[in-house]
C-alpha atoms as a PDB file:
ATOM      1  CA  UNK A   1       0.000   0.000   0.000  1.00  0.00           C
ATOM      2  CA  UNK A   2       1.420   3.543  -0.645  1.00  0.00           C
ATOM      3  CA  UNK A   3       1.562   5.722   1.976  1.00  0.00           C
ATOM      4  CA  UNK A   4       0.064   8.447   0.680  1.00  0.00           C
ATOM      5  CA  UNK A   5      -3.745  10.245   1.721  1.00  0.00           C
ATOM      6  CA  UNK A   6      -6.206  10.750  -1.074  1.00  0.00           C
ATOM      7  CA  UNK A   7      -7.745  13.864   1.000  1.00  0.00           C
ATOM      8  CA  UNK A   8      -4.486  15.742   2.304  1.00  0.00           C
ATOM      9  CA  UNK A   9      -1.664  14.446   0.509  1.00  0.00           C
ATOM     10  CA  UNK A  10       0.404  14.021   3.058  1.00  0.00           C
ATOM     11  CA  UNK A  11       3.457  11.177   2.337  1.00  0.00           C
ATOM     12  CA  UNK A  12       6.343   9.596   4.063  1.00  0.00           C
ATOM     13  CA  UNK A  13       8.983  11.982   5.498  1.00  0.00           C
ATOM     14  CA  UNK A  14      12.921  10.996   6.048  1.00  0.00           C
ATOM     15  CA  UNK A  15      15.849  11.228   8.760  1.00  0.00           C
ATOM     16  CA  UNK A  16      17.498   9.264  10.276  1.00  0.00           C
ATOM     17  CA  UNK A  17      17.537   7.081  12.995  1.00  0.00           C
ATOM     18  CA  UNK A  18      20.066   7.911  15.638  1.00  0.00           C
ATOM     19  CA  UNK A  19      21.546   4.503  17.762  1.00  0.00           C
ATOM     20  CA  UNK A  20      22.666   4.614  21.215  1.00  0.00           C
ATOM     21  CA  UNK A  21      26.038   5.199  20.281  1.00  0.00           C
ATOM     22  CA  UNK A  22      24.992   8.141  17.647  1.00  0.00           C
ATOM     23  CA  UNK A  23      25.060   6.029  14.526  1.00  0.00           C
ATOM     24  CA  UNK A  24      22.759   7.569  11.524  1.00  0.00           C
ATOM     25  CA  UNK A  25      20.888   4.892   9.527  1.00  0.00           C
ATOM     26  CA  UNK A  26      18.027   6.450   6.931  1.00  0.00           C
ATOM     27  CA  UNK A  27      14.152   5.462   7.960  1.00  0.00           C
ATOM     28  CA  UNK A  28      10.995   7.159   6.769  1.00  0.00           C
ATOM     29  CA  UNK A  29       8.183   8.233   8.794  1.00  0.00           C
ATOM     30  CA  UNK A  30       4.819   6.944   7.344  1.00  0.00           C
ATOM     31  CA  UNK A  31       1.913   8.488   7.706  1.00  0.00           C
ATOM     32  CA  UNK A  32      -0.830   6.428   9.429  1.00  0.00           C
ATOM     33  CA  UNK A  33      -2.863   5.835   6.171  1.00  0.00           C
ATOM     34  CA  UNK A  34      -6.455   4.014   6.725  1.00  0.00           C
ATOM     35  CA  UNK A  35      -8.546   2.003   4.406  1.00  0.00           C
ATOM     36  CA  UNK A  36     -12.038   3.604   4.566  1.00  0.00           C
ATOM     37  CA  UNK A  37     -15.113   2.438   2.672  1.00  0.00           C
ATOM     38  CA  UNK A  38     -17.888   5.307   2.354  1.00  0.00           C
ATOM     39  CA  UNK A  39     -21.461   5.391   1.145  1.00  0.00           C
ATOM     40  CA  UNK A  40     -21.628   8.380  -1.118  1.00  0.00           C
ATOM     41  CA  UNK A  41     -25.156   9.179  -1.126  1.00  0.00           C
ATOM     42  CA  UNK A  42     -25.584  11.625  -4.769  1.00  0.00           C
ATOM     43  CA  UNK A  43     -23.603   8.975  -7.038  1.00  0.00           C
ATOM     44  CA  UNK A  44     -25.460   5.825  -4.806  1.00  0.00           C
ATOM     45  CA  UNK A  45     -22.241   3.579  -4.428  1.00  0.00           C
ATOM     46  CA  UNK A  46     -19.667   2.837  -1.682  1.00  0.00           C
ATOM     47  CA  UNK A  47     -16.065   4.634  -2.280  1.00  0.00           C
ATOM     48  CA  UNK A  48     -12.983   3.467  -0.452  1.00  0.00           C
ATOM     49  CA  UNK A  49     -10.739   5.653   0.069  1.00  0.00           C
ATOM     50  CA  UNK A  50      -7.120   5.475   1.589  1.00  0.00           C
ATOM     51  CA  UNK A  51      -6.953   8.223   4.580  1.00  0.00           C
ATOM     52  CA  UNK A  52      -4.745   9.457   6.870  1.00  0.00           C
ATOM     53  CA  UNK A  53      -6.144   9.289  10.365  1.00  0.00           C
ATOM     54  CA  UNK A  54      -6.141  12.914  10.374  1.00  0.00           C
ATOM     55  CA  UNK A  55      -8.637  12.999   6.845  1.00  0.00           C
ATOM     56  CA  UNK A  56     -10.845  10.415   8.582  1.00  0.00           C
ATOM     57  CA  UNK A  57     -11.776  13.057  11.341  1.00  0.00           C
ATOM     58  CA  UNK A  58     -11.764  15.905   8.925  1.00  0.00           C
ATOM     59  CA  UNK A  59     -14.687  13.875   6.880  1.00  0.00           C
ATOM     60  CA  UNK A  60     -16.463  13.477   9.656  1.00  0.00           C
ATOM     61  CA  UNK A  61     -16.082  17.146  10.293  1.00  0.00           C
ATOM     62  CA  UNK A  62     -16.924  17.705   6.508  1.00  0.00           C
ATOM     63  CA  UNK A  63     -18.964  15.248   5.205  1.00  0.00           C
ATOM     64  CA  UNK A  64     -18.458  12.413   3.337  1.00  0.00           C
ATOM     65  CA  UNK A  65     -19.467  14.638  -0.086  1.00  0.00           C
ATOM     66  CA  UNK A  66     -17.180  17.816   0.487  1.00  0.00           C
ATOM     67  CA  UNK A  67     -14.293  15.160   1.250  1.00  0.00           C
ATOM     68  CA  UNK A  68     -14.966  13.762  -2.203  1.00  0.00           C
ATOM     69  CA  UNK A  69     -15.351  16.501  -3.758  1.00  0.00           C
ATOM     70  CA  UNK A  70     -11.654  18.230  -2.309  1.00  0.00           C
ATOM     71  CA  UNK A  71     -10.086  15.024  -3.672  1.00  0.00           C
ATOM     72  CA  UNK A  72     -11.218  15.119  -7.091  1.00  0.00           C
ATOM     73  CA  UNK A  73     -10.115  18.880  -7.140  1.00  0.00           C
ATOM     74  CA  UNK A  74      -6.901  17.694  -6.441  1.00  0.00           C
ATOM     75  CA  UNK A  75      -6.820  15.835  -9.692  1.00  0.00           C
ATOM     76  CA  UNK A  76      -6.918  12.430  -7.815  1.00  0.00           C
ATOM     77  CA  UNK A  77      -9.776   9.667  -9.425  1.00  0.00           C
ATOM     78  CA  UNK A  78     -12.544   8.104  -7.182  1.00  0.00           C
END
């Protein structure tokens, strides 16, 4: 699964991970990305979308339509 949101964008970010004794290996920090299956009531099907835990709250805020609509603005197919 890429770890990427459909409704923020947000991806992996990169450092390094420091040891005990101060050794830098590379890691990535992933987002927490969330497999979420909607009922999108004006086209009458489900949508599953991959979310952030952040977007899941900010749907809930928004609504399941203005979420849907933000992500197709952004160019990205549901």
């Amino acid at each position: 699964m890429s770890a990427h949101c459909q409704l923020t964008g947000s991806r992996p970010g990169f450092g390094n991970a420091i040891s005990h004794s101060h050794r830098r290996t590379s890691r990535r920090f992933d987002p927490n990305i969330q497999s979420k299956r909607y009922w999108l009531p004006g086209e009458g099907r489900h949508v599953r979308l991959k979310l952030s835990a952040k977007a899941v709250r900010t749907v809930d805020a928004i609504g399941v339509e203005a979420a849907v609509a933000r992500i197709r603005a952004r160019g990205v197919k549901v």
